[in-house]
C-alpha atoms as a PDB file:
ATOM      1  CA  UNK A   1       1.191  51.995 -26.182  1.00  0.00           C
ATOM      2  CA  UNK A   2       0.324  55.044 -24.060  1.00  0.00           C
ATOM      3  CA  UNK A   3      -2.254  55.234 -21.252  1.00  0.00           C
ATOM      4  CA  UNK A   4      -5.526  56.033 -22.230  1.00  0.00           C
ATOM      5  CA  UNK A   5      -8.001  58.151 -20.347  1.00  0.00           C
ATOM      6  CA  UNK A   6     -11.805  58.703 -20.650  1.00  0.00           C
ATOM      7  CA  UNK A   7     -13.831  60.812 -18.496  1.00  0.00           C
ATOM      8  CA  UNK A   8     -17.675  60.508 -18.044  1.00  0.00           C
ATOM      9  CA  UNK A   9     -20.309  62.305 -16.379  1.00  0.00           C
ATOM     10  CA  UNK A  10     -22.192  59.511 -14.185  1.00  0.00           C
ATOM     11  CA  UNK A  11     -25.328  60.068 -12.233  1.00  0.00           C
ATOM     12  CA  UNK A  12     -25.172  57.432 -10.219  1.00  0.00           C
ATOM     13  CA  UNK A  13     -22.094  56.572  -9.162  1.00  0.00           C
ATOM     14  CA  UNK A  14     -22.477  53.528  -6.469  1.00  0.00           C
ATOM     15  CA  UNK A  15     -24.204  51.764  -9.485  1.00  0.00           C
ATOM     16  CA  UNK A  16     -21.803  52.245 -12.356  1.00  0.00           C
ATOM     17  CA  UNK A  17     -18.401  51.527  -9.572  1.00  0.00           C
ATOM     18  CA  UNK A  18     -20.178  48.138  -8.814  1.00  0.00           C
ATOM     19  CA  UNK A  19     -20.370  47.329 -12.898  1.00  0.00           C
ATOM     20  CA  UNK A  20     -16.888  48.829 -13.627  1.00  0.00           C
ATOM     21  CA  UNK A  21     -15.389  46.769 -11.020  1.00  0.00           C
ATOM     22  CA  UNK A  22     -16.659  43.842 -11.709  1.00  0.00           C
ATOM     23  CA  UNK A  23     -15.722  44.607 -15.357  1.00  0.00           C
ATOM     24  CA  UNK A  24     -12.323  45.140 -14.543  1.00  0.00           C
ATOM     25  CA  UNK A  25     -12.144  41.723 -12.053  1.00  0.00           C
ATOM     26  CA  UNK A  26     -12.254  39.859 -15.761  1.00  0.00           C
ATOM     27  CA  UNK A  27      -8.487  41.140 -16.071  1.00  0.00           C
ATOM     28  CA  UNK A  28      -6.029  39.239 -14.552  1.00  0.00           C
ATOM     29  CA  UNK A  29      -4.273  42.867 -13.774  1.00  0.00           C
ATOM     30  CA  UNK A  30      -6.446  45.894 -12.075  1.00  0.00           C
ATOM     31  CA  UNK A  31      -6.621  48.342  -9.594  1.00  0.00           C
ATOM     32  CA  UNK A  32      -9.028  50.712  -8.222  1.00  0.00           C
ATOM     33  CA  UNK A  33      -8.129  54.032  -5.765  1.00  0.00           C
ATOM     34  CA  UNK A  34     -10.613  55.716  -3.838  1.00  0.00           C
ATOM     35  CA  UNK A  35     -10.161  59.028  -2.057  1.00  0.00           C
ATOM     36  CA  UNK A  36     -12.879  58.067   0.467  1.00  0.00           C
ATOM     37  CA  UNK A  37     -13.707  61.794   0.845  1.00  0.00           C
ATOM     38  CA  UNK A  38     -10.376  62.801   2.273  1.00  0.00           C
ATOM     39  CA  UNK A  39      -8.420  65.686   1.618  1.00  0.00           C
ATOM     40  CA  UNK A  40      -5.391  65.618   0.496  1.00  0.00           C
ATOM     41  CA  UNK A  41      -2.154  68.165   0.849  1.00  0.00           C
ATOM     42  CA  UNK A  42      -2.155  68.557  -2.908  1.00  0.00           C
ATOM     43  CA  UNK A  43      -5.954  68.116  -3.390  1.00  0.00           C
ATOM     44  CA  UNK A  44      -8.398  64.906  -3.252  1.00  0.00           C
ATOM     45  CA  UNK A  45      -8.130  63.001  -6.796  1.00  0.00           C
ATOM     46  CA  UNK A  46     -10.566  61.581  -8.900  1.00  0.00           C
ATOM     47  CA  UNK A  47     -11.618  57.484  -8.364  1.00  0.00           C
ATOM     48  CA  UNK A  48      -9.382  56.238 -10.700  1.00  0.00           C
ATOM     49  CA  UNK A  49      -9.518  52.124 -12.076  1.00  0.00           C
ATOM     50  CA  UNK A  50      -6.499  50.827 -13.935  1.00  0.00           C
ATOM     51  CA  UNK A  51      -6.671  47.443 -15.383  1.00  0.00           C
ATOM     52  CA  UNK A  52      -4.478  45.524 -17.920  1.00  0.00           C
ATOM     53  CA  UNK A  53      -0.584  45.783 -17.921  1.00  0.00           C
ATOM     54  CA  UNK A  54       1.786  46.821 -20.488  1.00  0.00           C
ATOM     55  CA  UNK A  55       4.632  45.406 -18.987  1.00  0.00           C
ATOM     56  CA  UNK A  56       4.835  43.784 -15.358  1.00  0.00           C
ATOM     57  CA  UNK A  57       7.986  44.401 -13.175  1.00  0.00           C
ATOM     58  CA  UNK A  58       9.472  41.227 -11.390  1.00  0.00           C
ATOM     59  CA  UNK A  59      12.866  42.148 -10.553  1.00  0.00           C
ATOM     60  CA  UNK A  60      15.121  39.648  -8.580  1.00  0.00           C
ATOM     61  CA  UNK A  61      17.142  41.000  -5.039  1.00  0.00           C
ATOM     62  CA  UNK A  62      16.976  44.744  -6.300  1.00  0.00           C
ATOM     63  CA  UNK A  63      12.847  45.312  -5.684  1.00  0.00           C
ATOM     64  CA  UNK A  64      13.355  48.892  -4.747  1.00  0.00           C
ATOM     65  CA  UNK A  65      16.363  50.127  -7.470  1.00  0.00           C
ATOM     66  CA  UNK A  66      14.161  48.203 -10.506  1.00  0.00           C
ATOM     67  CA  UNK A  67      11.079  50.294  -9.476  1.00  0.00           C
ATOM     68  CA  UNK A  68      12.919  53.309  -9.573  1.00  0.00           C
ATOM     69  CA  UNK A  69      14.887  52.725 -12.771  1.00  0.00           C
ATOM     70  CA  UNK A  70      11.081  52.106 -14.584  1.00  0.00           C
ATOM     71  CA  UNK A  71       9.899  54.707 -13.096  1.00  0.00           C
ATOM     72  CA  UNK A  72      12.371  56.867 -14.481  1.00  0.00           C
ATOM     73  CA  UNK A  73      12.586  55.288 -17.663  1.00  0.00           C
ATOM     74  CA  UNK A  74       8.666  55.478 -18.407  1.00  0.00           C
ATOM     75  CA  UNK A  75       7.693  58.255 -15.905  1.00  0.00           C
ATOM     76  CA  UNK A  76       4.080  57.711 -15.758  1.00  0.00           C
ATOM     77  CA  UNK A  77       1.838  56.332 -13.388  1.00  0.00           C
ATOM     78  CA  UNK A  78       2.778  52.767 -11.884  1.00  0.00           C
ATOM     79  CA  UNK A  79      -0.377  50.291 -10.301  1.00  0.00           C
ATOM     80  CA  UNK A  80       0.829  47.301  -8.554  1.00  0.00           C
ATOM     81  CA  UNK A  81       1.507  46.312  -5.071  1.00  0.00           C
ATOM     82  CA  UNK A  82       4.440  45.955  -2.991  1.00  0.00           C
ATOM     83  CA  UNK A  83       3.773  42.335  -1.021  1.00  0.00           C
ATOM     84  CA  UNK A  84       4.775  41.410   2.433  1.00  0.00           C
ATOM     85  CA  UNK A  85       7.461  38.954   1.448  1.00  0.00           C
ATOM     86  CA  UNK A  86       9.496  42.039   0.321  1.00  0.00           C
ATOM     87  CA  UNK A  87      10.698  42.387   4.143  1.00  0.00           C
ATOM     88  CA  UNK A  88      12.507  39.398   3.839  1.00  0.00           C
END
């Protein structure tokens, strides 16, 4: 399944972040960027909220060279987090 995308004009925005948030916190998977107003080298980007998952990566020893080869298998965006534990 590819990633969908749809865009909407919203006039006020503090309101509609609180309802898609807590819209998305009824996935078990979801993640939400904010630029916070900064700029970026290659321009600010948009607030972006990603929930479900298509496929979830939990490789054994290799974190690092499993990330890579899904990234380069699927090239597209990947949402997740890299925990603490991963030190060790």
């Amino acid at each position: 399944m590819l990633r969908q995308q749809q865009h909407y004009q919203i006039n006020n925005s503090d309101a509609f972040m609180a309802r898609a948030l807590r819209w998305a916190g009824q996935h078990t998977h979801a993640a939400y960027l904010n630029p916070n107003g900064h700029q970026y080298l290659h321009g600010a980007f948009r607030h972006l909220l990603a929930f479900g998952a298509h496929r979830i990566l939990k490789p054994g020893e290799e974190y690092f060279e499993a990330l890579q080869k899904d990234w380069e298998q699927h090239q597209d965006w990947l949402f997740g987090y890299l925990s603490y534990e991963l030190k060790n």
